[in-house]
Protein backbone atom coordinates (compact mmCIF):
# COMPACT_ATOMS: atom_id res chain seq x y z
CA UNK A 1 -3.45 4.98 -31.48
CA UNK A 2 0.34 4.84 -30.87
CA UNK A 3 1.60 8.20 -29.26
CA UNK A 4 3.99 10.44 -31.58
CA UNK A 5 7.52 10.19 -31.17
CA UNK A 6 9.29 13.47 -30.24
CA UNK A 7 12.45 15.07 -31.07
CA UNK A 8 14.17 14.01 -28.09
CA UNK A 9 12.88 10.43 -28.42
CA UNK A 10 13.79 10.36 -32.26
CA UNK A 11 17.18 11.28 -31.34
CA UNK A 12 17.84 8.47 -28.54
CA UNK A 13 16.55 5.97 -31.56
CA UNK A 14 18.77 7.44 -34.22
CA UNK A 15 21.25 6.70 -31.14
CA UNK A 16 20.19 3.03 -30.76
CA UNK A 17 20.85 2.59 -34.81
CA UNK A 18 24.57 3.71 -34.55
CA UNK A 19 24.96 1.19 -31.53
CA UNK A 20 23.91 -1.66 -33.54
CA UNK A 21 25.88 -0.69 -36.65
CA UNK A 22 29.29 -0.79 -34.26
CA UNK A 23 27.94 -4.18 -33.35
CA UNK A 24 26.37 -3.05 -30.16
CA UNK A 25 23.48 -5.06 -28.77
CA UNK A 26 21.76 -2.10 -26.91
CA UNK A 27 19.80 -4.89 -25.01
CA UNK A 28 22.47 -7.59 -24.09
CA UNK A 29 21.27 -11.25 -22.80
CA UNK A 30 24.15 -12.02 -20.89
CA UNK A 31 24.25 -11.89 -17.28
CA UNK A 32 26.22 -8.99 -15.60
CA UNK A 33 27.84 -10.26 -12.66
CA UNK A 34 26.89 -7.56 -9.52
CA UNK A 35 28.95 -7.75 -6.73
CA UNK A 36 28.02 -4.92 -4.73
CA UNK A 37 25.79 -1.82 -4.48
CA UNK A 38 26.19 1.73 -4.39
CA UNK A 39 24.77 1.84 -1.33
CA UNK A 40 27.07 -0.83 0.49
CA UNK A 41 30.14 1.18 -1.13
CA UNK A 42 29.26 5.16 0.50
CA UNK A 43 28.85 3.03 3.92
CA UNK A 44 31.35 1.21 4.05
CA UNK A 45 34.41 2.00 2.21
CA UNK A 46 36.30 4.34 4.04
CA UNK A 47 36.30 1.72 7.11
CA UNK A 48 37.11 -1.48 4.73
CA UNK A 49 39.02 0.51 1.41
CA UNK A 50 40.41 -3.48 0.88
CA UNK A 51 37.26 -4.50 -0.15
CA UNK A 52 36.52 -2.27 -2.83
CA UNK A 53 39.61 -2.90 -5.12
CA UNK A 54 37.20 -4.74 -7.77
CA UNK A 55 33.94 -3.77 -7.81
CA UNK A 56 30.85 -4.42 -10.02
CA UNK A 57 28.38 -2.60 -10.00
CA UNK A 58 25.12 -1.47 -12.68
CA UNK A 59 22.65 1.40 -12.53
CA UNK A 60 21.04 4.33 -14.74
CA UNK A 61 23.26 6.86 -16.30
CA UNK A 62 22.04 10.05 -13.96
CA UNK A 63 24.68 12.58 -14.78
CA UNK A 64 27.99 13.03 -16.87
CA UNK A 65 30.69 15.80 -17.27
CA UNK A 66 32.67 15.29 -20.36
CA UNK A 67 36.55 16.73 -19.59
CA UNK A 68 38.45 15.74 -23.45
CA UNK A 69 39.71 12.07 -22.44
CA UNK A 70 38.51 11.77 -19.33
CA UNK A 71 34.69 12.07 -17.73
CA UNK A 72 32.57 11.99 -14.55
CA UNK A 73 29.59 10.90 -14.16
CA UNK A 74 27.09 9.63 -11.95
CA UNK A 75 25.10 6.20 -12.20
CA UNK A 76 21.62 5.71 -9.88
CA UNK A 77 21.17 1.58 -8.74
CA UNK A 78 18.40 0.49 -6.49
CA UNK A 79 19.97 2.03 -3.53
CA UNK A 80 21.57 5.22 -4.28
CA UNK A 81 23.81 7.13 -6.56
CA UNK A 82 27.64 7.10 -7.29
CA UNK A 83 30.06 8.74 -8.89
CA UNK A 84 32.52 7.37 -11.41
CA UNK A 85 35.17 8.14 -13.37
CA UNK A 86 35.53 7.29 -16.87
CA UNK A 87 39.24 7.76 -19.07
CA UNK A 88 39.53 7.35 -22.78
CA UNK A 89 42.56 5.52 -22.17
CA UNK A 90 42.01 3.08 -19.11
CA UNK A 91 38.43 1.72 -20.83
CA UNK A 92 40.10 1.53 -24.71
CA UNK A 93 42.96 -0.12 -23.99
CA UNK A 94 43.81 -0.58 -27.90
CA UNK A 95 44.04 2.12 -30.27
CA UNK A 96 40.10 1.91 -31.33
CA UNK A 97 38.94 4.35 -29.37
CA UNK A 98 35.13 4.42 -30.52
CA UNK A 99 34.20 2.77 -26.67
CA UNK A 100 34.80 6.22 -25.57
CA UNK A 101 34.97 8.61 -28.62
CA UNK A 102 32.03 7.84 -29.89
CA UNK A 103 29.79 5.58 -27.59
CA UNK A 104 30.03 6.79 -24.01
CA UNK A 105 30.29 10.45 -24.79
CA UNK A 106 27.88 10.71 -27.71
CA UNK A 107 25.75 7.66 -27.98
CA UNK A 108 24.92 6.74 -24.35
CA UNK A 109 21.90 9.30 -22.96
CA UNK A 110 21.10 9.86 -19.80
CA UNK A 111 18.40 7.27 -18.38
CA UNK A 112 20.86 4.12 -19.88
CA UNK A 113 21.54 1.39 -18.01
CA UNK A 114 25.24 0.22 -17.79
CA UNK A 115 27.50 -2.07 -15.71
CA UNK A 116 30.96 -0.96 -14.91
CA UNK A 117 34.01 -2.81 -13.71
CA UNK A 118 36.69 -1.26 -11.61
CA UNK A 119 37.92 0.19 -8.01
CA UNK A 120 36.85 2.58 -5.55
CA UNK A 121 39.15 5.89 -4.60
CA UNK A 122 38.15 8.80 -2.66
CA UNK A 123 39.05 12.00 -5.37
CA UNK A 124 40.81 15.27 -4.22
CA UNK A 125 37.44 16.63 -3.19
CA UNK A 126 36.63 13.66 -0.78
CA UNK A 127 33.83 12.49 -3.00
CA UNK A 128 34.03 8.50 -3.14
CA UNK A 129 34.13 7.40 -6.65
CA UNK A 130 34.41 4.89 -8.77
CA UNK A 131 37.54 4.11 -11.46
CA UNK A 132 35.80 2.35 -14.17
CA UNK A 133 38.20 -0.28 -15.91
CA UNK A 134 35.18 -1.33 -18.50
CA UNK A 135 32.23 0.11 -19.61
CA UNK A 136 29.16 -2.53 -20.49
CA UNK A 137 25.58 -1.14 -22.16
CA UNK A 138 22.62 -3.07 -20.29
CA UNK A 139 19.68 -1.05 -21.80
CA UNK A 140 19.33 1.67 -23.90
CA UNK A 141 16.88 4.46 -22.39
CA UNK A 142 14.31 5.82 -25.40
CA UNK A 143 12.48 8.44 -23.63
CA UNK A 144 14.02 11.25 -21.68
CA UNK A 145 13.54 11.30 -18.23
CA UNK A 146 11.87 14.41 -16.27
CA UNK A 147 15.16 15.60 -14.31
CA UNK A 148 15.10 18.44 -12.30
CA UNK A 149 17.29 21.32 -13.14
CA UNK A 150 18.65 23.61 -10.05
CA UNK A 151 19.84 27.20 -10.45
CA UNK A 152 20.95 29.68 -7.59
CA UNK A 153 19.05 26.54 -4.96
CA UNK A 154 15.82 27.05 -6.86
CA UNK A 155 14.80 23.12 -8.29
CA UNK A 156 12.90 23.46 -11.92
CA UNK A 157 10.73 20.74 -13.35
CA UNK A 158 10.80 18.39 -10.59
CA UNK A 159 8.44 15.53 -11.43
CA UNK A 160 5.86 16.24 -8.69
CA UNK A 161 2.70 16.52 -10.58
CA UNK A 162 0.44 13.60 -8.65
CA UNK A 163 -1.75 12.49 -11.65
CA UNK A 164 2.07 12.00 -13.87
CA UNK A 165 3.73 10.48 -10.93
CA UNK A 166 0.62 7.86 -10.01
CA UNK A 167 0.49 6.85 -14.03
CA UNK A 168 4.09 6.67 -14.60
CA UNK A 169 5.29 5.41 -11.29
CA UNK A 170 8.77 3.65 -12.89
CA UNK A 171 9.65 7.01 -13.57
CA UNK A 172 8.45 8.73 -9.95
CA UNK A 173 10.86 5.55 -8.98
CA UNK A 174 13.80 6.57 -10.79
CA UNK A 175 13.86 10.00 -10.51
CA UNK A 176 12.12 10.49 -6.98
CA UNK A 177 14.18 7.69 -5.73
CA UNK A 178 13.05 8.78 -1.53
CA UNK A 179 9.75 7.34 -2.67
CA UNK A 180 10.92 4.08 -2.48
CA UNK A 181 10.86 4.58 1.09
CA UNK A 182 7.72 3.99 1.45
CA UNK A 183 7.14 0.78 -0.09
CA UNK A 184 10.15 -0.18 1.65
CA UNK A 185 8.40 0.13 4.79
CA UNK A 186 5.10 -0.82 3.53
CA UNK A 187 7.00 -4.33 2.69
CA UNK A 188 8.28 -4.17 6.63
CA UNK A 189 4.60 -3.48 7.58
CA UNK A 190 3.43 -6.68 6.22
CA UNK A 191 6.54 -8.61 7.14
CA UNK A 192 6.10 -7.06 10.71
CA UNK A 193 2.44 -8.62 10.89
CA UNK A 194 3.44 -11.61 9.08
CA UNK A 195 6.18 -12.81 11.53
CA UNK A 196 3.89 -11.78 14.59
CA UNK A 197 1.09 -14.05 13.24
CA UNK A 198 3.36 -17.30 12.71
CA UNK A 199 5.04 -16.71 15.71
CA UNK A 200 2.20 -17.30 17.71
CA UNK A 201 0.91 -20.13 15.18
CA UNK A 202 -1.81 -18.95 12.94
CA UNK A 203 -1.66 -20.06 9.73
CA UNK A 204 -1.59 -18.17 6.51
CA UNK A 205 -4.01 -19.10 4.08
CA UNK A 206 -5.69 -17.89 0.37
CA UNK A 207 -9.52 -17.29 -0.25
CA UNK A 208 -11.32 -16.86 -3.27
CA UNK A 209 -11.08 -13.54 -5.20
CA UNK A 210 -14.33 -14.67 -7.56
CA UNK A 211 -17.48 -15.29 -5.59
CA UNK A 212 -20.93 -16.64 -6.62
CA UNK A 213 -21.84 -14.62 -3.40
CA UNK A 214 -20.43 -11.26 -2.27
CA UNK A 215 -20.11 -11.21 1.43
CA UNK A 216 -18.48 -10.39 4.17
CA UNK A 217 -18.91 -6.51 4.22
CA UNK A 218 -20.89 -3.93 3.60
CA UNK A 219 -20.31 -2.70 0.13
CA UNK A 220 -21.06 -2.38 -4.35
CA UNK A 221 -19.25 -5.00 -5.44
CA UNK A 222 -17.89 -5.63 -8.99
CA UNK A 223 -19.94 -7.83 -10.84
CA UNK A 224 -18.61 -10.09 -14.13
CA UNK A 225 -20.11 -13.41 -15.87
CA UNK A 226 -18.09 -16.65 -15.74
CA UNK A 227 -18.95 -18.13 -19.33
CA UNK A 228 -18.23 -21.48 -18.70
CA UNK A 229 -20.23 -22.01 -16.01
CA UNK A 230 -22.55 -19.48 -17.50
CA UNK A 231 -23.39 -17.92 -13.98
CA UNK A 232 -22.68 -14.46 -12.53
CA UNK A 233 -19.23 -13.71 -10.09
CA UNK A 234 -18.10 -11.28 -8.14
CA UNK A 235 -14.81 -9.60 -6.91
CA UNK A 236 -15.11 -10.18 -3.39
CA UNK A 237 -15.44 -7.50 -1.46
CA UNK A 238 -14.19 -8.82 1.78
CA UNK A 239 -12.62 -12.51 2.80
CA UNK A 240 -14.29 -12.83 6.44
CA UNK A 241 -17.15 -15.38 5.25
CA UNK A 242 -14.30 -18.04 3.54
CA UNK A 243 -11.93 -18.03 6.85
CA UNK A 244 -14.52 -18.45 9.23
CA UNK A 245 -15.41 -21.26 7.06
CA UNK A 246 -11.67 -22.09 7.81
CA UNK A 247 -12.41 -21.96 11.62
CA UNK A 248 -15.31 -24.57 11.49
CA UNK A 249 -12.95 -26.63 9.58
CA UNK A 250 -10.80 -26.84 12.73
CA UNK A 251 -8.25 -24.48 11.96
CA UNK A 252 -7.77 -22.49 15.40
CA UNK A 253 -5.95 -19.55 13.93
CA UNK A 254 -5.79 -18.46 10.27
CA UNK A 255 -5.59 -15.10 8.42
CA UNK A 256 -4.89 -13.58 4.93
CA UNK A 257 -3.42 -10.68 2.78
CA UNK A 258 -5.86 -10.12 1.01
CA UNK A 259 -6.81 -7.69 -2.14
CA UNK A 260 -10.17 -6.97 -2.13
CA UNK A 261 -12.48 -4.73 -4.79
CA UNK A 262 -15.26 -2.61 -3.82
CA UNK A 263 -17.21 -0.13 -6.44
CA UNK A 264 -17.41 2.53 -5.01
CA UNK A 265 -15.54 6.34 -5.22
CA UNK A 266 -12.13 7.17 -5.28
CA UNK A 267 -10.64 9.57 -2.94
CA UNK A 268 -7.70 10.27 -0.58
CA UNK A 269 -8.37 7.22 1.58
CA UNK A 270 -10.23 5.20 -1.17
CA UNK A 271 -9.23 2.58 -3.95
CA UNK A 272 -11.24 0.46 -5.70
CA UNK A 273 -8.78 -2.10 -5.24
CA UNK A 274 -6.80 -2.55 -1.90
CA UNK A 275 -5.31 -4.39 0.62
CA UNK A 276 -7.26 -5.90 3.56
CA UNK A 277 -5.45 -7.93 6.29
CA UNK A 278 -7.86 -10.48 8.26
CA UNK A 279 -6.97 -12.45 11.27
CA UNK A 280 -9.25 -15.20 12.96
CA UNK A 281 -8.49 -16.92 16.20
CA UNK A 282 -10.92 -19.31 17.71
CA UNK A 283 -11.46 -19.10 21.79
CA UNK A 284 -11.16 -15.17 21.58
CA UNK A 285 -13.88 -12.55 22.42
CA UNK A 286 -13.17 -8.71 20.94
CA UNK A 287 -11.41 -8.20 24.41
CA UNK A 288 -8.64 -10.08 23.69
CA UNK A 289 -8.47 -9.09 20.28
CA UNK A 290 -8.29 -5.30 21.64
CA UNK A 291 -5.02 -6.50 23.52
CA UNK A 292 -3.83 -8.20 20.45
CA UNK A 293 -4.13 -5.26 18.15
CA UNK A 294 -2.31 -3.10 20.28
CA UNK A 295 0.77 -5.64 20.87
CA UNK A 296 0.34 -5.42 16.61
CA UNK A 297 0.28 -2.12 16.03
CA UNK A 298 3.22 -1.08 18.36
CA UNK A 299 5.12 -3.93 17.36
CA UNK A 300 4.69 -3.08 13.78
CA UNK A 301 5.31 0.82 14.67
CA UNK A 302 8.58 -0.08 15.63
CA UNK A 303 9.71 -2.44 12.93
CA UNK A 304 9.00 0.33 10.29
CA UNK A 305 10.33 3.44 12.07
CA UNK A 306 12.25 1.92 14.98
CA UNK A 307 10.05 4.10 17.60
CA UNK A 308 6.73 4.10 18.72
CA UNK A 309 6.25 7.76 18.03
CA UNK A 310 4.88 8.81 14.03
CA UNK A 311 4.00 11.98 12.88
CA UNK A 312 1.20 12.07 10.55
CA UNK A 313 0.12 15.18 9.07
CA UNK A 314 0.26 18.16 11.54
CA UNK A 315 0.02 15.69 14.58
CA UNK A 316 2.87 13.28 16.38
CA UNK A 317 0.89 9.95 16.86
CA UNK A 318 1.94 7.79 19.71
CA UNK A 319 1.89 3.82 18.84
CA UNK A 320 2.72 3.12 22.29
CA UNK A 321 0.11 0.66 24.17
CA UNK A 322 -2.10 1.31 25.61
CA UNK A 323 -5.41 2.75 23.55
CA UNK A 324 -7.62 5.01 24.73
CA UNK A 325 -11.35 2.88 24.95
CA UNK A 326 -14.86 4.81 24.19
CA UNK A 327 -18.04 3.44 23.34
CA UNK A 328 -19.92 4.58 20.30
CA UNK A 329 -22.66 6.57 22.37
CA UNK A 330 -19.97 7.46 24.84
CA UNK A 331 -17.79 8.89 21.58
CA UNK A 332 -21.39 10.97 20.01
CA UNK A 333 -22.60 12.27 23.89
CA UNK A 334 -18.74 13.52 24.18
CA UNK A 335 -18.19 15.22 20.81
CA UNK A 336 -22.05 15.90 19.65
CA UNK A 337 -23.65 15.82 23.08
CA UNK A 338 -26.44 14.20 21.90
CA UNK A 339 -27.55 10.80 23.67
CA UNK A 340 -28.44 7.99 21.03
CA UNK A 341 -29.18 5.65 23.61
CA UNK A 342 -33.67 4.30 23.37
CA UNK A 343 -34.08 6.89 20.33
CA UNK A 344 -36.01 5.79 17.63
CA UNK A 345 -34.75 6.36 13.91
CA UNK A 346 -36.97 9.65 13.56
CA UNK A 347 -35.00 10.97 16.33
CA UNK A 348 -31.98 9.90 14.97
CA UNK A 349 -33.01 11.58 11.72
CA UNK A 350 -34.22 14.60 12.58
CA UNK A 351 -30.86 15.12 14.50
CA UNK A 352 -28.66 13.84 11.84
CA UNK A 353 -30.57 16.83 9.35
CA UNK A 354 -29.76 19.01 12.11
CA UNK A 355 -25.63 18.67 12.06
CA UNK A 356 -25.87 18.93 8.06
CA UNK A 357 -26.17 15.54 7.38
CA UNK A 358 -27.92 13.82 4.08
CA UNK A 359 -30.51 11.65 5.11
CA UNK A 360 -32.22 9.38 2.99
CA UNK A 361 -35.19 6.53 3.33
CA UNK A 362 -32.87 3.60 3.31
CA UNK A 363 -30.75 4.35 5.55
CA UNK A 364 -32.15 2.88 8.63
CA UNK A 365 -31.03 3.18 12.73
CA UNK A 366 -27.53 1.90 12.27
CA UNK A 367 -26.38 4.10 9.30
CA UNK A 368 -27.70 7.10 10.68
CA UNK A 369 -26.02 6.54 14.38
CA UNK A 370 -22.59 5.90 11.68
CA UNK A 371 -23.65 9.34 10.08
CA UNK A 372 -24.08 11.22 12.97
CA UNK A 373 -20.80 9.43 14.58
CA UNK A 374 -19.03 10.06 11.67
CA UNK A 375 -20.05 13.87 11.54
CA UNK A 376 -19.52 14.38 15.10
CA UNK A 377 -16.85 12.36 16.57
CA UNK A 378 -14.51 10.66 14.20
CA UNK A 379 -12.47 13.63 13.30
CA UNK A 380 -11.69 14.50 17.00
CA UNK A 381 -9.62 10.59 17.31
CA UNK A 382 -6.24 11.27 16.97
CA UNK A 383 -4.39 9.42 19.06
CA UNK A 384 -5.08 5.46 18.85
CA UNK A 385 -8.49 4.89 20.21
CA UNK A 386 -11.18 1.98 20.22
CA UNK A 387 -14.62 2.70 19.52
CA UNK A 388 -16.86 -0.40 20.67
CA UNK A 389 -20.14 -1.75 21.10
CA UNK A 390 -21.64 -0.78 17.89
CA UNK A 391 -25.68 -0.78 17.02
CA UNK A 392 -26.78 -3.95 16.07
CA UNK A 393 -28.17 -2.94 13.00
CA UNK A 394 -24.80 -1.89 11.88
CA UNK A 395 -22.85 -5.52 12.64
CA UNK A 396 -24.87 -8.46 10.81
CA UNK A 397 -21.89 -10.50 11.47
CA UNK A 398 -21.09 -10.00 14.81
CA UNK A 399 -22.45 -11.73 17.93
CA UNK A 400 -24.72 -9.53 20.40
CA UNK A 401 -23.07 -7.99 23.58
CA UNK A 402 -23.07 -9.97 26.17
CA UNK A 403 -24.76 -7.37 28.87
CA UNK A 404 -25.93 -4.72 26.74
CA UNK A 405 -29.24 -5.08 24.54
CA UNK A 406 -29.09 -3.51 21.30
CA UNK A 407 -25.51 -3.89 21.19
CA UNK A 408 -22.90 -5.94 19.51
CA UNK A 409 -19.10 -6.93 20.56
CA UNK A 410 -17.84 -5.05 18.30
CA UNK A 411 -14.92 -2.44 17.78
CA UNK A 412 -13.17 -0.01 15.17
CA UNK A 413 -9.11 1.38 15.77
CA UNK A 414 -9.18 5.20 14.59
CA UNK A 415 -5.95 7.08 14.21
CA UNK A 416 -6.01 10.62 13.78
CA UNK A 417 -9.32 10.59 12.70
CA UNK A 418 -9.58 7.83 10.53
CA UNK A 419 -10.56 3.97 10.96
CA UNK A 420 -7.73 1.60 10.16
CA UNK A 421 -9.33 -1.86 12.01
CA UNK A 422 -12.42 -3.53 12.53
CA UNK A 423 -12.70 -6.20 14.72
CA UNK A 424 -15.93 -8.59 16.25
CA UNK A 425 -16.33 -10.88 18.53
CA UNK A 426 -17.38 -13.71 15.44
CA UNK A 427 -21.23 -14.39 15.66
CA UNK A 428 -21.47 -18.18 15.17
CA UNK A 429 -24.91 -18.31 16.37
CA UNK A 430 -26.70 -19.85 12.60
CA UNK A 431 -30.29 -18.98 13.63
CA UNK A 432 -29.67 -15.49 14.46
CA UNK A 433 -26.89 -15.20 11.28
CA UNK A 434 -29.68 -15.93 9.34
CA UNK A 435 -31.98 -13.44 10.69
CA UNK A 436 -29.47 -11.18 10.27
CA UNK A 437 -29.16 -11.86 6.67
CA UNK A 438 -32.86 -11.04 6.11
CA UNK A 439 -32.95 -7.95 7.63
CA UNK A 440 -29.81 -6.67 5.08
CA UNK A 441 -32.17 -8.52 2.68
CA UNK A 442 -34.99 -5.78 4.04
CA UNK A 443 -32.20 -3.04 3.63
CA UNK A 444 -31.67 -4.08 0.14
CA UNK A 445 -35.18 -3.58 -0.68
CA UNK A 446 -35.09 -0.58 0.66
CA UNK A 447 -32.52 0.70 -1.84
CA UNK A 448 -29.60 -0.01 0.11
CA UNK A 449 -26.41 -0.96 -2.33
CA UNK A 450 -24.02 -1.54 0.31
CA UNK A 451 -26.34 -4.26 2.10
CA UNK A 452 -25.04 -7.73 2.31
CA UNK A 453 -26.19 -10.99 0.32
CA UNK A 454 -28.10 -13.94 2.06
CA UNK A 455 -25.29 -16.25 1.80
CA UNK A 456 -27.07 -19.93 2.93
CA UNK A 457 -23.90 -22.07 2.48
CA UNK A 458 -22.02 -19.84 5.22
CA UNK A 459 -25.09 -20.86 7.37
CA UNK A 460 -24.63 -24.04 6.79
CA UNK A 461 -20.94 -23.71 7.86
CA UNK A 462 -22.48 -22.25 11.27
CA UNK A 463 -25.08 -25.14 11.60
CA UNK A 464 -21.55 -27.80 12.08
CA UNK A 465 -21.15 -25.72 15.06
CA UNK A 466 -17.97 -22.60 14.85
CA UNK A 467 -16.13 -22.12 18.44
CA UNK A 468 -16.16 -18.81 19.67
CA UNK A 469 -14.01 -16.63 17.33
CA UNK A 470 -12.79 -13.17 17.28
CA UNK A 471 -11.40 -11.62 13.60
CA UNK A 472 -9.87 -8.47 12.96
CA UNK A 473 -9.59 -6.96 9.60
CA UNK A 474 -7.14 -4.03 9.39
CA UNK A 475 -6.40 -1.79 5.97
CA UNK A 476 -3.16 -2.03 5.01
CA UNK A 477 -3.00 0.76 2.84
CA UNK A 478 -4.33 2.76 5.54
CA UNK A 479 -2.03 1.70 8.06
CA UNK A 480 1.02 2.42 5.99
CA UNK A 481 -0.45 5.65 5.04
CA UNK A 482 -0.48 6.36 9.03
CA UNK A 483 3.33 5.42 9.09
CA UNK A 484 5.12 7.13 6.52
CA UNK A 485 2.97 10.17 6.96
CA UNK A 486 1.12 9.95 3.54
CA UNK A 487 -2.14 12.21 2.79
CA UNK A 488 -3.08 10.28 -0.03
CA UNK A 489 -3.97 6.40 -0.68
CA UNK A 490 -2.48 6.88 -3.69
CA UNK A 491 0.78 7.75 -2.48
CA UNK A 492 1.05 4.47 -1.00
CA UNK A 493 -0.07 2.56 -3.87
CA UNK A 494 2.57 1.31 -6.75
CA UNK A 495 -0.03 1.58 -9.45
CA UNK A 496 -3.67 3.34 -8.02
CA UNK A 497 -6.59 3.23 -10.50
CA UNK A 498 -6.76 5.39 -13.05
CA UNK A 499 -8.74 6.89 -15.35
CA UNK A 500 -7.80 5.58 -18.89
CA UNK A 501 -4.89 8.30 -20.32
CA UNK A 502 -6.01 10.08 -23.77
CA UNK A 503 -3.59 8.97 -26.36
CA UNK A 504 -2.85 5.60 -25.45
């Protein structure tokens, strides 16, 4: 059903008739040739005036003052606002005045788009301005945009409701404009990474995003039917199976931006959709790949903000290498001070029920020590710190510790309070991968949605022999939440999921 049109909205089309019957295209073809930014003119012309004797420049009609034959007004491009000044005389240079008369002071609306030709001046109030020569329309605006109003420093209907601003973020773009900040940066996070990674020689590479087998975490997948090949697919949940595939093939380094789909709830930290970065490196154990996460994360740190220092929430996070190291049992006897270490999964249960956990048949040893780690000690982790050597039960991708039975080599980065890496020494061992496999396959039977797939082709892969490997996989949405000091996932998503809006 198409929406109703408004009175506001029925106006600005009424507006766009007029336009074409003065032989106005309100949506021109032609390009408009930029030559600068608003942006590059508040920086820099009062040090270089000489530059700025023809400028042109395009952006949203924000703001206008109407003064007879002359105006001001204020136009919004990608990176910030101006002022210019508009006179009857100086853009009609004939005696049709209908340019001004007419089109800029009754036709145009605020929320056009419109190029302007002139030169830059500072006014008698030191405000640095614009004196536009010509006046171009580049796209007429047909629904009003949410301004705030401001009266005695009180700001009225800002557009700050969340659900409004997360379904219409074009307009949370053009009229919260400091948002953009964030995606700015999010773009330097992945730039950051991306540079450190080639530098040193790993390659970038691309997956699958439809798989016959859903692997490489534990996690619902989305399920959907391929009709050609009249077989079920899934969004894949995680990459880690298809570049360790890449690692047998000889690569020694490889990794991937990767989005990645898993069915389960939405929340403050949770998408269905998001982005996943994974990293592979043959010859490396999850020491190394400690090391190497910290070099990332300050690194990264300080090509977003330019320090090492972030606040986040109510607490100043410090980036700076190195991270504090606990065990998981060492984490849980600190924070819980109960000892996990030789208790069997009724133990673990009955103290799990005891800290107000929900406990349930198919859980199983390694989901209740996550449960009762998650309960006890993951919310005291604010400043960068590595948990390690994880239950085996919890890892069925990840090779056994080395010293310690029961164990794995594996470790999680938490930052105030929350996990934002994941990272294994790579089990390449295809006998035990497979017996790994069967005991999710045990889980699964158990009721267990999350458990993974048998998956014999990536056993295969194993069987042509895979060098010892450590990978990394580190939430990018996460991390960038931890950087610009965001609460909410959404926040640092263009376009989060959604429930479908009523009327549309």
């Amino acid at each position: 059903m198409e929406p109703s049109i408004n009175e506001q909205q029925r106006l600005r089309r009424e507006s766009l008739s007029e336009l074409r019957s003065l032989g106005i295209d309100p949506f021109p073809a032609e390009l408009f040739p930029i030559n600068t930014t608003a942006q590059d003119i508040l920086s820099n012309f009062e040090s270089n005036p000489d530059n700025y004797k023809e400028v042109v420049i395009a952006g949203r009609l924000m703001a206008r003052r109407i003064m007879g034959k002359a105006a001001f007004a204020v136009i919004q491009d990608s990176s910030a606002k101006i002022q210019i000044y508009v006179n009857r005389d100086e853009i009609c240079t004939e005696e049709d005045k209908t340019l001004y008369n007419t089109v800029f002071k009754k036709l145009l609306d605020i929320g056009d788009i419109i190029g302007v030709k002139g030169y830059v001046f500072l006014t008698k109030t030191g405000e640095i301005s614009i004196h536009v020569s010509s006046l171009t329309l580049l796209s007429k605006c047909l629904n009003p945009l949410p301004l705030p109003k401001e009266k005695d420093g009180v700001v009225y209907d800002a557009f700050t409701d969340p659900e409004a601003r997360y379904r219409m973020r074009y307009v949370d773009l053009i009229v919260n404009p400091e948002k953009k900040d964030i995606f700015l940066k999010r773009s330097r996070l992945v730039q950051s990474l991306r540079n450190l990674f080639n530098n040193k020689g790993y390659l970038e590479v691309e997956t699958p995003i439809l798989q016959a087998i859903h692997g490489g975490a534990a996690a619902r997948p989305f399920k959907t039917h391929h009709n050609a090949l009249d077989m079920p697919l899934y969004l894949r949940i995680a990459n880690e199976l298809y570049l360790k595939r890449l690692i047998v093939g000889g690569f020694d380094g490889v990794y991937e931006f990767a989005k990645n789909f898993r069915n389960e709830g939405i929340d403050r930290t949770h998408n269905p959709e998001f982005t996943g970065l994974e990293i592979y490196v043959a010859y490396k154990d999850y020491y190394w790949m400690m090391d190497f996460v910290e070099e990332m994360i300050e690194k990264a740190a300080l090509d977003v903000n330019g320090n090492t220092d972030a606040q986040v929430g109510d607490n100043k996070i410090s980036f700076a290498r190195p991270y504090q190291r606990l065990t998981m049992a060492e984490a849980i006897k600190n924070y819980a001070n109960f000892d996990i270490e030789g208790k069997s999964e009724e133990e673990l249960g009955q103290f799990a029920k005891s800290i107000g956990c929900e406990v349930t048949s198919d859980m199983g040893t390694g989901k209740l020590i996550d449960e009762i780690f998650g309960s006890t000690a993951e919310g005291h982790l604010i400043q960068p710190t590595f948990i390690t050597d994880y239950p085996i039960e919890m890892s069925p991708l990840t090779k056994k510790h080395r010293e310690k039975e029961g164990l794995v080599e594996r470790f999680e980065l938490f930052v105030n309070g929350k996990e934002i890496a994941n990272a294994y020494s790579e089990l390449n061992d295809p006998i035990d991968q497979k017996e790994r496999f069967e005991e999710q396959l045990k889980l699964a039977e158990r009721g267990d949605e999350e458990a993974m797939a048998m998956d014999h082709d990536f056993i295969r892969s194993l069987e042509y022999g895979m060098p010892p490997t450590s990978g990394l996989g580190i939430g990018i949405d996460r991390l960038t939440m931890m950087l610009t000091n965001q609460s909410s996932i959404q926040e640092v998503l263009f376009f989060p999921q959604m429930r479908t809006e009523k009327g549309l």
